[in-house]
Protein backbone atom coordinates (compact mmCIF):
# COMPACT_ATOMS: atom_id res chain seq x y z
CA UNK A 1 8.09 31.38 27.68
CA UNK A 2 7.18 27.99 27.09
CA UNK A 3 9.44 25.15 25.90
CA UNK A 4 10.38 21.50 27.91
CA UNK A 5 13.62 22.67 27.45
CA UNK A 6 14.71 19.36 29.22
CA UNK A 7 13.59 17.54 26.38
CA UNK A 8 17.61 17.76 25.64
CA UNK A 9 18.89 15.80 28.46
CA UNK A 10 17.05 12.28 26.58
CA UNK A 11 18.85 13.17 23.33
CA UNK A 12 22.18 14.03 25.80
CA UNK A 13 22.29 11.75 28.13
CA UNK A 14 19.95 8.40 26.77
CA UNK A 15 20.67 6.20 29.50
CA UNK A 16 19.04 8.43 32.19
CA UNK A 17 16.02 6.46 33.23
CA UNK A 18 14.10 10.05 33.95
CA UNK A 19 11.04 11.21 32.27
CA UNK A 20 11.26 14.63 30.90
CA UNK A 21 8.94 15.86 32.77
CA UNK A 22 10.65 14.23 35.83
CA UNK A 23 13.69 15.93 35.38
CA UNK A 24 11.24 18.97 34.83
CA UNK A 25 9.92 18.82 38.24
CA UNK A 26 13.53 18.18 39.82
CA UNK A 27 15.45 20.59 37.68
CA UNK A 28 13.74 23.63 37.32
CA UNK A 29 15.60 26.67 37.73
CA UNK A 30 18.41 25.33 38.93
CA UNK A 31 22.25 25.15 38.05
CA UNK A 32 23.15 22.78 35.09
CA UNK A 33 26.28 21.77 37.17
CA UNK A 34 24.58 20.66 40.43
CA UNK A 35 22.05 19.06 38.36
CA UNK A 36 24.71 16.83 36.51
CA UNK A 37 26.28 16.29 39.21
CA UNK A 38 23.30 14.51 41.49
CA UNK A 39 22.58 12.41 37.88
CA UNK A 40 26.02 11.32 37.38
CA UNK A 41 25.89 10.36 40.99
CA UNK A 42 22.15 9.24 41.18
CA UNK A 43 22.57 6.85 37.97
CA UNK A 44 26.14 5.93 39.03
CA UNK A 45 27.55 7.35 35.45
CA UNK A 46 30.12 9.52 34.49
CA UNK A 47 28.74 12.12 31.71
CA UNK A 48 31.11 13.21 28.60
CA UNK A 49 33.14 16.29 28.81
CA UNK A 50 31.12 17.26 25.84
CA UNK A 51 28.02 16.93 27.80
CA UNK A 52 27.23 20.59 28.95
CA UNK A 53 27.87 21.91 25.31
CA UNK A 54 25.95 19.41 23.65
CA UNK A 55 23.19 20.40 25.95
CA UNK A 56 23.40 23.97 25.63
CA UNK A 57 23.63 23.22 21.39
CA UNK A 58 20.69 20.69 21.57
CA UNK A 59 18.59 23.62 23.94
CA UNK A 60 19.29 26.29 21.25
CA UNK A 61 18.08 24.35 18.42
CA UNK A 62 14.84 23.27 20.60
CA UNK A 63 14.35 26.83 21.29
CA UNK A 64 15.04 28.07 17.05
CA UNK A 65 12.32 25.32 16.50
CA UNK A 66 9.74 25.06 19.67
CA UNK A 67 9.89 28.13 21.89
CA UNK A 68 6.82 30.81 21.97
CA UNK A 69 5.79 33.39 24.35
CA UNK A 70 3.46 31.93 26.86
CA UNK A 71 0.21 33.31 26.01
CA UNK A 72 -0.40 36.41 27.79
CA UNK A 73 3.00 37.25 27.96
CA UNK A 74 3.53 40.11 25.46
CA UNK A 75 0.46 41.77 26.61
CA UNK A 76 1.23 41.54 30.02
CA UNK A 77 4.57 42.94 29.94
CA UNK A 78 2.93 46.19 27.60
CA UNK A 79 0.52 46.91 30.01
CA UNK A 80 2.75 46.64 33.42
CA UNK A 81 3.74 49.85 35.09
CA UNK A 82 6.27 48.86 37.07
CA UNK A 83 9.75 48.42 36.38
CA UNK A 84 10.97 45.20 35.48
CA UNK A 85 14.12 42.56 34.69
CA UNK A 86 14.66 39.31 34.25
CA UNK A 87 17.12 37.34 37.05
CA UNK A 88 17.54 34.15 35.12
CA UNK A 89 19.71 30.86 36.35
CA UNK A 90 20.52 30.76 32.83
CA UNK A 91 23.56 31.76 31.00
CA UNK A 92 22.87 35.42 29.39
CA UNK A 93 23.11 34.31 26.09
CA UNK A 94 20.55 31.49 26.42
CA UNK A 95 18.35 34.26 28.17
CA UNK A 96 18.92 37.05 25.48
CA UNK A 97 18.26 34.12 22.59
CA UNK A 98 15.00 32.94 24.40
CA UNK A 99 13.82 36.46 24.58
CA UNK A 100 14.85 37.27 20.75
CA UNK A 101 12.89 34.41 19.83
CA UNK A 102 10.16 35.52 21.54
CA UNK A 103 10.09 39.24 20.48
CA UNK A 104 10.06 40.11 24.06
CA UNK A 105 13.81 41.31 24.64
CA UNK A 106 12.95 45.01 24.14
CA UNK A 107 10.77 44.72 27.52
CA UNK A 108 13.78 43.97 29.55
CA UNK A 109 16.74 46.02 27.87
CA UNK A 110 19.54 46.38 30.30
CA UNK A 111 17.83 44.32 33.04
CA UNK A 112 19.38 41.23 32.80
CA UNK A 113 20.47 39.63 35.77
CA UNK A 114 22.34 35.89 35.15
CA UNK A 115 23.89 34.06 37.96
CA UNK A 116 26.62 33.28 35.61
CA UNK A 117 27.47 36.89 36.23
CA UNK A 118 26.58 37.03 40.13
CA UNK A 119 27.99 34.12 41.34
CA UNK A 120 25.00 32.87 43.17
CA UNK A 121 22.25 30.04 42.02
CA UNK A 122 18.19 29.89 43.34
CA UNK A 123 17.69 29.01 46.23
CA UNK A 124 20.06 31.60 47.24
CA UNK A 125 18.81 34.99 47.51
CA UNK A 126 21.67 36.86 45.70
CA UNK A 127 20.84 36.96 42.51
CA UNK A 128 17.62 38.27 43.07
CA UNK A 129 19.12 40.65 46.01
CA UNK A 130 21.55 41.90 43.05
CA UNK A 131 18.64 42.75 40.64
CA UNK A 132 17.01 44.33 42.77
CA UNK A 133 19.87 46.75 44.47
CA UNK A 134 20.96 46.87 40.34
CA UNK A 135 17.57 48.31 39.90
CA UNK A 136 17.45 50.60 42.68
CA UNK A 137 15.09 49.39 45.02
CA UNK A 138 15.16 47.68 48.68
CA UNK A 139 14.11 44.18 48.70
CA UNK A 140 10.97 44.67 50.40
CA UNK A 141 9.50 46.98 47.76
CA UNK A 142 10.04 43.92 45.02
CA UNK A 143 8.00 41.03 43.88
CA UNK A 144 9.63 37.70 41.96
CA UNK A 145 7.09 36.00 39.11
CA UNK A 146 8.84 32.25 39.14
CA UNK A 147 7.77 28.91 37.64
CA UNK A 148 10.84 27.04 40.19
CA UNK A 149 10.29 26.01 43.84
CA UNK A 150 14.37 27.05 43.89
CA UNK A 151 12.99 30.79 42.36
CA UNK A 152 10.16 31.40 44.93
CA UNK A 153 12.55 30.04 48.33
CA UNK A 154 15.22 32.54 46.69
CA UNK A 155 12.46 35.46 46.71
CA UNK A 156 11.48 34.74 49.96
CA UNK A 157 14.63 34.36 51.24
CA UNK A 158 15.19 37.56 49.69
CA UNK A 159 12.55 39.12 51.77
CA UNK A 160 10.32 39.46 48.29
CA UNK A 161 7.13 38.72 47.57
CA UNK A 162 7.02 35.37 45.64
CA UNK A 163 4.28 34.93 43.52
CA UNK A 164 5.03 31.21 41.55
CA UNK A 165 3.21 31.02 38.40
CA UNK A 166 3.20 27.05 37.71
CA UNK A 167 2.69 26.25 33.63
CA UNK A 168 0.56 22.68 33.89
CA UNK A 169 -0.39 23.33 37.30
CA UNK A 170 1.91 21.44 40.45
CA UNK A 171 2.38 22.20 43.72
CA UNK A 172 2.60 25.73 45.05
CA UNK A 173 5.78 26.04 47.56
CA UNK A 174 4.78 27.28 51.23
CA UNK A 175 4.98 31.33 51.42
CA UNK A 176 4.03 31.88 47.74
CA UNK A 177 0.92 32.80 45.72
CA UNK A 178 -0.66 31.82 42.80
CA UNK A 179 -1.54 33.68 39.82
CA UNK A 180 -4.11 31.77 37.94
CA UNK A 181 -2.78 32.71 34.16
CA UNK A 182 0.18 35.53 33.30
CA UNK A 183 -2.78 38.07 32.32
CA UNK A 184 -3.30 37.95 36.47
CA UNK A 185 -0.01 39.26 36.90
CA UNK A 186 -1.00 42.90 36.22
CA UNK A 187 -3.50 42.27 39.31
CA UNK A 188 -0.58 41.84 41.56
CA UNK A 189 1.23 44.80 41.01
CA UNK A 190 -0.06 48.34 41.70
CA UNK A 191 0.17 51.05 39.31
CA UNK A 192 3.53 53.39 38.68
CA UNK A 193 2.60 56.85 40.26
């Protein structure tokens, strides 16, 4: 999917002297509360109590209005043989909305993995330990398509293969590899026998 959904934090928080896609780079994939808490301390300022659910409002409106599969997406996910979920830092309703939006929730019915509901955040490996034990299947046997640095050190930490697919291009974290496009992703993974 495809959306800056940081975009919110300028209409949120005004006074934060990041660019978008500086808190992009920073902030990807990881917990909303961490994340407001190095700003509030970076920026020495105290954020409203409102803040988190003004965010989460002004996100849900970006994605009604901006978000689209990335391209390659739907056709991708058709043609893979493999099982699949998503493990998402995200809330599950934000994930569920993004992927009604999209008209890709039917790919991952029932293979939905939040850390809201697991307790653990990227880099840690549990979420993605969870999914995969959820799933039936031993660590080793799974692969993790991330756009984060904090998603690929949480595969390989995992003991996954991490393959870090990077929208815009950026740096690719040590241990990973690099699909060149989403259609590349069918390359990677072998098919069901």
């Amino acid at each position: 999917m495809s959306l800056h959904a940081t975009k919110p934090f300028s209409t949120c928080f005004p006074t934060c002297p990041l660019t978008t896609k500086e808190l992009e780079l920073r902030n990807r994939g990881r917990k909303l509360a961490e994340i407001i808490i190095e700003l509030e301390a970076d920026f020495n300022q105290t954020l409203p109590p409102t803040f988190v659910s003004s965010y989460r409002t002004r996100v849900a409106e970006l994605f009604e209005a901006q978000l689209h599969p990335m391209p390659g997406a739907e056709q991708t996910l058709r043609e893979l043989t493999c099982p699949i979920c998503v493990a998402s830092s995200a809330p599950v309703a934000k994930i569920n909305h993004a992927l009604t939006l999209t008209g890709l929730e039917a790919y991952f019915k029932g293979h939905i993995y939040s850390s809201y509901d697991v307790g653990f955040w990227k880099p840690h490996p549990g979420l993605f330990l969870h999914a995969a034990a959820s799933m039936g299947f031993q660590p080793q046997d799974c692969a993790v398509v991330d756009d984060s640095e904090v998603g690929v050190e949480a595969a390989l930490a995992a003991g996954m293969m991490a393959y870090q697919l990077i929208p815009g291009g950026g740096d690719l974290e040590p241990g990973a590899v690099r699909p060149s496009n989403l259609m590349d992703v069918l390359k990677l993974f072998p098919p069901a026998v």
